[in-house]
C-alpha atoms as a PDB file:
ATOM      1  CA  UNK A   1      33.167 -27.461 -19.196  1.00  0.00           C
ATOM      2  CA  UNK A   2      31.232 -24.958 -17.010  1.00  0.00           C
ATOM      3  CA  UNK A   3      32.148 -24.549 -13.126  1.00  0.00           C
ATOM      4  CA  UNK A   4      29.570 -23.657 -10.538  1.00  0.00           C
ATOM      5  CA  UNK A   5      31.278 -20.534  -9.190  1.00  0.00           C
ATOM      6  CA  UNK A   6      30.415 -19.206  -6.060  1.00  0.00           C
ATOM      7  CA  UNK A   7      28.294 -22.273  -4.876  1.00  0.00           C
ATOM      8  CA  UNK A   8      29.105 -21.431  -1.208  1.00  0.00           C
ATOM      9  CA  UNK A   9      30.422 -24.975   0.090  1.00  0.00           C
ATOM     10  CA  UNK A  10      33.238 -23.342   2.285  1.00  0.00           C
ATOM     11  CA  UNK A  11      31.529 -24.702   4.865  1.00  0.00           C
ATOM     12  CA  UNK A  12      31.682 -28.395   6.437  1.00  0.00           C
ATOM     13  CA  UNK A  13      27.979 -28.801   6.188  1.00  0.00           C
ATOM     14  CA  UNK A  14      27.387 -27.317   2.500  1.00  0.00           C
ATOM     15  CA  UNK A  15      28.259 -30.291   0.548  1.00  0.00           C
ATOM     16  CA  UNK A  16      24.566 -30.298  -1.487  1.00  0.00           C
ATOM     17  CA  UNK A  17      22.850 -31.884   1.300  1.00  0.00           C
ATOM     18  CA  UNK A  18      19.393 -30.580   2.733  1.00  0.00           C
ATOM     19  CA  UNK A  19      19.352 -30.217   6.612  1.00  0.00           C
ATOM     20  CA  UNK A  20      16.231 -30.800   8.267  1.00  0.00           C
ATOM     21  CA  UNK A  21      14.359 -27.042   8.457  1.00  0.00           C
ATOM     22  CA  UNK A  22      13.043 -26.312  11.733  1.00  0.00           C
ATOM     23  CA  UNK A  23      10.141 -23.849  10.055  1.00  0.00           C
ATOM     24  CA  UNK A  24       9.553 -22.481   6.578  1.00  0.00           C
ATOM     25  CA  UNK A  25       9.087 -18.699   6.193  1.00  0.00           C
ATOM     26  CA  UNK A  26       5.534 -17.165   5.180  1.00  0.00           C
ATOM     27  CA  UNK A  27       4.443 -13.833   3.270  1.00  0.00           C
ATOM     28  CA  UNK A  28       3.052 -11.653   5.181  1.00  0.00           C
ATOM     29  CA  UNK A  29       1.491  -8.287   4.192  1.00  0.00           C
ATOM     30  CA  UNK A  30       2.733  -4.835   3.260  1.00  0.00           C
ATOM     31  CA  UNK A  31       2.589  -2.318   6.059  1.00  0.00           C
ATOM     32  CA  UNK A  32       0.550   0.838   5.634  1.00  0.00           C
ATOM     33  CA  UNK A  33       1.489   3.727   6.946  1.00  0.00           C
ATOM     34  CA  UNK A  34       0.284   6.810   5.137  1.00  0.00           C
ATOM     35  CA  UNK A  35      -0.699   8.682   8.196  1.00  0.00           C
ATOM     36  CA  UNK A  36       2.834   8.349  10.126  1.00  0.00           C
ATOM     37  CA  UNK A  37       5.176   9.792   7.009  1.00  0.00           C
ATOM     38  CA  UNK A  38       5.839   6.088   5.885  1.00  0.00           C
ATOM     39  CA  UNK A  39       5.996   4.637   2.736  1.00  0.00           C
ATOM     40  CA  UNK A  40       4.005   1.539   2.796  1.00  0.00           C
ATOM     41  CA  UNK A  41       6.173  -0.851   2.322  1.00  0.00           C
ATOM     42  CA  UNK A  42       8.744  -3.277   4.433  1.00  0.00           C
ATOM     43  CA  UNK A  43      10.502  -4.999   2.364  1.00  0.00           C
ATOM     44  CA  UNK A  44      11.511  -5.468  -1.491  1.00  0.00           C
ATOM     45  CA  UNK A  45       8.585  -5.919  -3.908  1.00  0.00           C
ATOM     46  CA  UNK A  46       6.109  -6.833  -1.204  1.00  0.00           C
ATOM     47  CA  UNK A  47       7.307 -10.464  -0.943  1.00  0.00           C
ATOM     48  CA  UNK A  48       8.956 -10.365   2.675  1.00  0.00           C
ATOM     49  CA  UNK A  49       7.445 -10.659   6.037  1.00  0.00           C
ATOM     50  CA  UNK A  50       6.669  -7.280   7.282  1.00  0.00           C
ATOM     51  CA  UNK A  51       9.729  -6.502  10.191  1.00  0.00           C
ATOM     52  CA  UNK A  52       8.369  -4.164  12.537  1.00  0.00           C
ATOM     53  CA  UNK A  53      12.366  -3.378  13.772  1.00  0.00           C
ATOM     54  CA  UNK A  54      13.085  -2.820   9.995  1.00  0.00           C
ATOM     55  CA  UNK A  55      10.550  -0.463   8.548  1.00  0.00           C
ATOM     56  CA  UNK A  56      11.116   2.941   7.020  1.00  0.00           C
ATOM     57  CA  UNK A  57       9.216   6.158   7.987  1.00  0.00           C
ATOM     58  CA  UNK A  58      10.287   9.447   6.999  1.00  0.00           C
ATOM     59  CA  UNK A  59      10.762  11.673  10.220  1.00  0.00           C
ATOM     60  CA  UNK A  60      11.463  15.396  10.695  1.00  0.00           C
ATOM     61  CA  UNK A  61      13.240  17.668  13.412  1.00  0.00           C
ATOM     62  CA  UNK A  62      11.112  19.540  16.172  1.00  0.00           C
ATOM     63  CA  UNK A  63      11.907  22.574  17.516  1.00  0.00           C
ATOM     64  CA  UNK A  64      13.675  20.927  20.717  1.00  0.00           C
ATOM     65  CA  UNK A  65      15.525  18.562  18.741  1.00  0.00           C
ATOM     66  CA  UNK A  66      14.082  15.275  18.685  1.00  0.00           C
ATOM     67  CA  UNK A  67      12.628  13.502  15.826  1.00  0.00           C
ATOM     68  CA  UNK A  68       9.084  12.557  14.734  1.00  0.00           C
ATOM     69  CA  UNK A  69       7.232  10.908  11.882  1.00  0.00           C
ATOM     70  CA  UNK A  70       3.851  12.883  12.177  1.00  0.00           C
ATOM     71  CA  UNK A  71       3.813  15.380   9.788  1.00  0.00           C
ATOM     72  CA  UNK A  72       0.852  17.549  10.109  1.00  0.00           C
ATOM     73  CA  UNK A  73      -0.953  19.394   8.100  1.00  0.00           C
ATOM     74  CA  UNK A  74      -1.707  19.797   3.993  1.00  0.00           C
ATOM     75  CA  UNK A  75       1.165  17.230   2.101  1.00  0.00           C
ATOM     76  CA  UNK A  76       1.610  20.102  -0.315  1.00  0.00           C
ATOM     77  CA  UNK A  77       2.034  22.418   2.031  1.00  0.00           C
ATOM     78  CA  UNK A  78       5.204  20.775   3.994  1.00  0.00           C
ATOM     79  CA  UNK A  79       8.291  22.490   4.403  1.00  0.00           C
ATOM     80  CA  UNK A  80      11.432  21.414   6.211  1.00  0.00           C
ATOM     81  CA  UNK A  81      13.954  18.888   6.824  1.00  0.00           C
ATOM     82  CA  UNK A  82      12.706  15.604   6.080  1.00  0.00           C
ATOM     83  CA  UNK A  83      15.009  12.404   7.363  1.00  0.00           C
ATOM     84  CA  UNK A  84      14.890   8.861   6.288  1.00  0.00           C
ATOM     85  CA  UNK A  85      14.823   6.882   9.025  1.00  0.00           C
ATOM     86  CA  UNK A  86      14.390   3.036  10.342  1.00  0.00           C
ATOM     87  CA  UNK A  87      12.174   1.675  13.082  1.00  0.00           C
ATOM     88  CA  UNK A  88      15.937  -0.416  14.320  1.00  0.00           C
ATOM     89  CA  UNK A  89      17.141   3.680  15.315  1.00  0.00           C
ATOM     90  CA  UNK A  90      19.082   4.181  12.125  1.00  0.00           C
ATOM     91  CA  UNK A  91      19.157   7.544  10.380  1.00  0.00           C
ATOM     92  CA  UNK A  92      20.268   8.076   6.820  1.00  0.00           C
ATOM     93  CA  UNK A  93      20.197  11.120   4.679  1.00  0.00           C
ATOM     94  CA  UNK A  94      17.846  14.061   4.963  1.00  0.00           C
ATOM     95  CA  UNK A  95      16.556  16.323   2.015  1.00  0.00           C
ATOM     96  CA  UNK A  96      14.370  19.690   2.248  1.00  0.00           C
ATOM     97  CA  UNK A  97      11.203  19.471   0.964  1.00  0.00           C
ATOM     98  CA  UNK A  98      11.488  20.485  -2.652  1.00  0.00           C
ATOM     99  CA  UNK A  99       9.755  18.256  -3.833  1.00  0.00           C
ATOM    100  CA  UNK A 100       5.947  16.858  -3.650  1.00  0.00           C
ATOM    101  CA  UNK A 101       5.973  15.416  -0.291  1.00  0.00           C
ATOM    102  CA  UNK A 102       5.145  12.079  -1.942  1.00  0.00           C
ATOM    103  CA  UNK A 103       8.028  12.066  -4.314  1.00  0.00           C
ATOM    104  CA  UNK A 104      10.190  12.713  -1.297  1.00  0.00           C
ATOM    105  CA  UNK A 105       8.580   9.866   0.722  1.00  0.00           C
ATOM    106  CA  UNK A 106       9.398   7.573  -2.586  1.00  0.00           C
ATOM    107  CA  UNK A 107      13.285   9.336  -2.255  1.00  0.00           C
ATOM    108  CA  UNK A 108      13.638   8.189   1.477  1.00  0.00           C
ATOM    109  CA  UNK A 109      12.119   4.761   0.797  1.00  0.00           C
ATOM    110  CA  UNK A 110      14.801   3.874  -2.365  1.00  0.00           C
ATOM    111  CA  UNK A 111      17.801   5.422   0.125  1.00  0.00           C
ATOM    112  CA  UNK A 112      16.832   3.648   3.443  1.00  0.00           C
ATOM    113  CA  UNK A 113      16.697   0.134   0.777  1.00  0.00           C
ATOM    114  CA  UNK A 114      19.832   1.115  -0.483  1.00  0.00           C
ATOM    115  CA  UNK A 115      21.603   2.180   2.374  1.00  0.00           C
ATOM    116  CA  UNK A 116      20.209  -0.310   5.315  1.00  0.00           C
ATOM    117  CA  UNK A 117      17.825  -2.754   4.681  1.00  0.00           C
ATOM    118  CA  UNK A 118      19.658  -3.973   1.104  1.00  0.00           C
ATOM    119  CA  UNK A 119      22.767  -4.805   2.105  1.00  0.00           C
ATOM    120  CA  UNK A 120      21.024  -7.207   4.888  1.00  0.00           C
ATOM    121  CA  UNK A 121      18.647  -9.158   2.995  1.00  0.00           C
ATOM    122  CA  UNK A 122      20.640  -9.220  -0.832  1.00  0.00           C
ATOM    123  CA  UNK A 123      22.041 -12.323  -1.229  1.00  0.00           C
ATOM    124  CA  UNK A 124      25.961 -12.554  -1.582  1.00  0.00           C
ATOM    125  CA  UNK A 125      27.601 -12.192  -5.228  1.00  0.00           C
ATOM    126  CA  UNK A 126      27.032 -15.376  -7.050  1.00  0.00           C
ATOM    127  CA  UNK A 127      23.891 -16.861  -5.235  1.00  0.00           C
ATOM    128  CA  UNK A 128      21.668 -14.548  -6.493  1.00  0.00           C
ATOM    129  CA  UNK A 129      19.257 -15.939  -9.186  1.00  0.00           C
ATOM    130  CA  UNK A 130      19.828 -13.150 -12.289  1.00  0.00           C
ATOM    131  CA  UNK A 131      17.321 -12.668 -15.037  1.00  0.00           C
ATOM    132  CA  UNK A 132      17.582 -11.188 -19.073  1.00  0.00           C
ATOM    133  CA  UNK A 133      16.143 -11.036 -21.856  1.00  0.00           C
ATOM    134  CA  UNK A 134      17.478 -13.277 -24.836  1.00  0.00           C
ATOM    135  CA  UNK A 135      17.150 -11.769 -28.299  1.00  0.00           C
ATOM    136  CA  UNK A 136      13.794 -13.818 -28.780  1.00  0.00           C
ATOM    137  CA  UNK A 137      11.812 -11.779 -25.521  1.00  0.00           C
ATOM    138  CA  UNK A 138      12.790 -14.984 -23.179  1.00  0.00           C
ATOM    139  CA  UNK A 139      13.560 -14.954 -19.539  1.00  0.00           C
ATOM    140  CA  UNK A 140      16.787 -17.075 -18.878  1.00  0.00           C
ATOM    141  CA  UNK A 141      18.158 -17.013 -15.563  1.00  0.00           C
ATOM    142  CA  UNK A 142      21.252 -17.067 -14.715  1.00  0.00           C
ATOM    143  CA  UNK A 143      23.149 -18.512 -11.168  1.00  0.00           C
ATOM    144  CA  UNK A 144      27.015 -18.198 -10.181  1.00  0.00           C
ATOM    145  CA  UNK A 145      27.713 -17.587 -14.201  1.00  0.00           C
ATOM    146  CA  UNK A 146      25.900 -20.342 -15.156  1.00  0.00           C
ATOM    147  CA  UNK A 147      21.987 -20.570 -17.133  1.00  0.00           C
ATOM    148  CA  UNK A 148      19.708 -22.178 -15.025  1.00  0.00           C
ATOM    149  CA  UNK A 149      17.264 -24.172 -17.077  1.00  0.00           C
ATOM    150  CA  UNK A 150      14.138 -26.017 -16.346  1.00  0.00           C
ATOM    151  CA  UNK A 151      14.701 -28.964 -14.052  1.00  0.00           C
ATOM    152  CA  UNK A 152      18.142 -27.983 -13.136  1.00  0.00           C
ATOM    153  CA  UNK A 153      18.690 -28.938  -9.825  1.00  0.00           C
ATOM    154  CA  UNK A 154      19.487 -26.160  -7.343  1.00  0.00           C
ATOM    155  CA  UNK A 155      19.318 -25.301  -3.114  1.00  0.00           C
ATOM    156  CA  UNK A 156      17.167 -22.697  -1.634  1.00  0.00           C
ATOM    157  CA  UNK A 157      18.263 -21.825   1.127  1.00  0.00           C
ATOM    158  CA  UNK A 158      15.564 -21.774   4.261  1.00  0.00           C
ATOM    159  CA  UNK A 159      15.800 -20.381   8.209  1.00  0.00           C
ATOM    160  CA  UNK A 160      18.347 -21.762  10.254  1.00  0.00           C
ATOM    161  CA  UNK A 161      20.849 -22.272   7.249  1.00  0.00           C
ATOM    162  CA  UNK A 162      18.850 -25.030   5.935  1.00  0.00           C
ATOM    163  CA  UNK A 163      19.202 -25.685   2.183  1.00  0.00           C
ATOM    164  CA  UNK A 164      16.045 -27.424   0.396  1.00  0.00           C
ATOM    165  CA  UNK A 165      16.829 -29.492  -3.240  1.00  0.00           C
ATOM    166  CA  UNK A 166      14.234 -29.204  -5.715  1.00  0.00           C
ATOM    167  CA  UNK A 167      13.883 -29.028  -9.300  1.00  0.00           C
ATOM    168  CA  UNK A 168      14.083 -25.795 -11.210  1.00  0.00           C
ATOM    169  CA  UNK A 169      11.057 -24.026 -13.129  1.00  0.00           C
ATOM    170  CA  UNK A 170      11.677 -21.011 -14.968  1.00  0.00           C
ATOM    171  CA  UNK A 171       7.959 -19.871 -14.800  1.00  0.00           C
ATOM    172  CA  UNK A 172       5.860 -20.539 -11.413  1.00  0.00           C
ATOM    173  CA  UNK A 173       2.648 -22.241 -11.689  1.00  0.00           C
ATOM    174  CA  UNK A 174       1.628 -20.581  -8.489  1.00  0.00           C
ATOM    175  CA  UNK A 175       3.216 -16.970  -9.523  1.00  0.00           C
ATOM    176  CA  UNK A 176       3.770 -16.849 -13.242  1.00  0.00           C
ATOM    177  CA  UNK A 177       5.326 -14.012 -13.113  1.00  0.00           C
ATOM    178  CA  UNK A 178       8.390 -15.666 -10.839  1.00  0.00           C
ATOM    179  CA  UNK A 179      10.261 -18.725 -11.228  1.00  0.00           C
ATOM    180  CA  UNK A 180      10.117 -21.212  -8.226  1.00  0.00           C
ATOM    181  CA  UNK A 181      11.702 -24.921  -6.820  1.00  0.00           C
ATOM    182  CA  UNK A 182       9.430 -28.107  -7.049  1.00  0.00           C
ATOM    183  CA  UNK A 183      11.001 -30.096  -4.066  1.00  0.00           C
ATOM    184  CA  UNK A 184      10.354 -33.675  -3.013  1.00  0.00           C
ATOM    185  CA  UNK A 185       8.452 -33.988   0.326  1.00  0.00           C
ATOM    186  CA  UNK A 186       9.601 -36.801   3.289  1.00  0.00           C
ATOM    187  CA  UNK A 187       7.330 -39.217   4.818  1.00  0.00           C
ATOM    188  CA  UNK A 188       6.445 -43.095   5.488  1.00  0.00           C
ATOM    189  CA  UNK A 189       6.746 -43.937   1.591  1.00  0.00           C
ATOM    190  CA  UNK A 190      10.215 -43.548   1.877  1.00  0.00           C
ATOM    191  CA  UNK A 191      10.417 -46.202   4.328  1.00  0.00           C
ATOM    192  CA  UNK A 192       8.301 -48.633   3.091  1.00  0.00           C
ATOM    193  CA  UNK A 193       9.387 -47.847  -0.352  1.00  0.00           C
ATOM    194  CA  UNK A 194       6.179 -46.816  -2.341  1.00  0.00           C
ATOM    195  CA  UNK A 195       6.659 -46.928  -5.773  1.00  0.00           C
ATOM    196  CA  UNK A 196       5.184 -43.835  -8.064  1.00  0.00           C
ATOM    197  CA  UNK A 197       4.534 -41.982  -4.506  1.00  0.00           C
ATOM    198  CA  UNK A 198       6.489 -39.160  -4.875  1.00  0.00           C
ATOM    199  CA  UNK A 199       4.758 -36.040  -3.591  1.00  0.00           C
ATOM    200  CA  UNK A 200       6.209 -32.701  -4.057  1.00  0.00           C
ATOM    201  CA  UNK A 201       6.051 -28.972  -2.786  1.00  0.00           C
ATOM    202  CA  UNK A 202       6.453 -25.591  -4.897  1.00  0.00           C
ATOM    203  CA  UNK A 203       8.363 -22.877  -3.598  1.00  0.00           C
ATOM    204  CA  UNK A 204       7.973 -19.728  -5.530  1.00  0.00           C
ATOM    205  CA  UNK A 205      11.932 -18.194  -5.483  1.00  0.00           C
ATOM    206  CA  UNK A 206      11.225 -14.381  -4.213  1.00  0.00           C
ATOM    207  CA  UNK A 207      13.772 -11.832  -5.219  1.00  0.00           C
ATOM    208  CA  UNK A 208      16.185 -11.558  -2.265  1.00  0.00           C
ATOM    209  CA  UNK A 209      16.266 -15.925  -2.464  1.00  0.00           C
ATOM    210  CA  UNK A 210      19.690 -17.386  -1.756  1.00  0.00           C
ATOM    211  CA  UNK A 211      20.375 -20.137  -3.977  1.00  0.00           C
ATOM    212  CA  UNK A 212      23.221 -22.550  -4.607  1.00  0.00           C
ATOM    213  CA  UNK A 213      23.755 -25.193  -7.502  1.00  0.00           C
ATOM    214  CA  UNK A 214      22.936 -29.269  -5.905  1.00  0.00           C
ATOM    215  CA  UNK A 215      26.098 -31.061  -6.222  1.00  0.00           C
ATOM    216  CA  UNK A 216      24.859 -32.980  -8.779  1.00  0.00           C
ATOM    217  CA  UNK A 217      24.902 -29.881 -11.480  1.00  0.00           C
ATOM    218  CA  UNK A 218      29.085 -29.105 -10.109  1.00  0.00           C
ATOM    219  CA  UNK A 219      31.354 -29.631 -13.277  1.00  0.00           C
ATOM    220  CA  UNK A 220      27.830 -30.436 -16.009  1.00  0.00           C
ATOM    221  CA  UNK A 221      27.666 -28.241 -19.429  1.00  0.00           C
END
């Protein structure tokens, strides 16, 4: 019989109920910022809120020894120390300009992910939802070592450590391209008991999503 791994109950409140979510988080839109010696982007894949504290620019040394991200002048032309930096203060590798300056901007970008922003918004080892390819071209996901299927019942985990049940579905009908969680909406029908009145919500799963198996899956095949 399969276990659910990782399923991250250590804690008191875990135990596969939903707490009550104060807000639920939006998408927001990339950040440009081709004239500043940024690569326009914020987070992974474009499906985060743009972070102004957290958002990479590529800076450079003057002459007195403090940094900037303008970098005048022809791209091609560029020359120098470039530095991958973060909006938050921190400063990770530099490279010269060997390089177009627009590979080097892609370079920066894939080491400040790596390096700093990564490690804070990849969920822990075994509450990440994992994808492959079966021999047949499928998608199957994977969770904590275990194939999530459709209508498996799983936790997404919200703001404020809140963790919302729904109903698995390997492809989105919102975003095909993602899977997402079709979760059961409160209101007065629950009180009054309203038979066949069962509204739901879909919640495309992004990336970076923190997931956990309901309670109800612990211990099933």
């Amino acid at each position: 019989m399969a276990t659910a791994g990782d399923d991250g109950r250590t804690d008191p409140s875990a135990g596969g109920e939903a707490h009550h979510c104060a807000s639920t988080t939006t998408v927001g839109p990339d950040v440009d910022g081709h004239d500043r010696g940024m690569v326009g982007r914020t987070s992974r894949g474009g499906q985060g809120m743009a972070d102004e504290e957290h958002s990479h620019h590529l800076s450079r040394y003057l002459e007195d020894g403090t940094l900037t991200d303008e970098w005048p002048g022809d791209p091609d032309a560029r020359t120098g120390l470039a530095i991958t930096a973060c909006r938050c203060g921190w400063l990770g590798p530099g490279r010269q300009l060997d390089r177009p300056f627009g590979e080097v901007q892609e370079w920066a970008y894939d080491e400040w992910d790596r390096l700093h922003f990564g490690p804070m918004v990849e969920p822990a080892a075994g509450k990440k939802l994992l994808s492959y390819l079966d021999p047949t071209g499928r998608v199957r996901f994977l969770l904590a070592g275990r194939e999530a299927r459709n209508e498996a019942e799983l936790e997404l985990l919200m703001e404020q450590g809140c963790w919302v049940h729904g109903s698995f579905r390997e492809v989105s009908s919102v975003s095909p391209d993602r899977p997402s969680l079709i979760a059961p909406i409160g209101g007065p029908w629950e009180e009054h008991g309203v038979d066949g009145f069962a509204p739901t919500v879909e919640l495309v799963i992004p990336e970076f999503a923190t997931l956990r198996w309901h309670r109800s899956q612990i211990g099933d095949d």
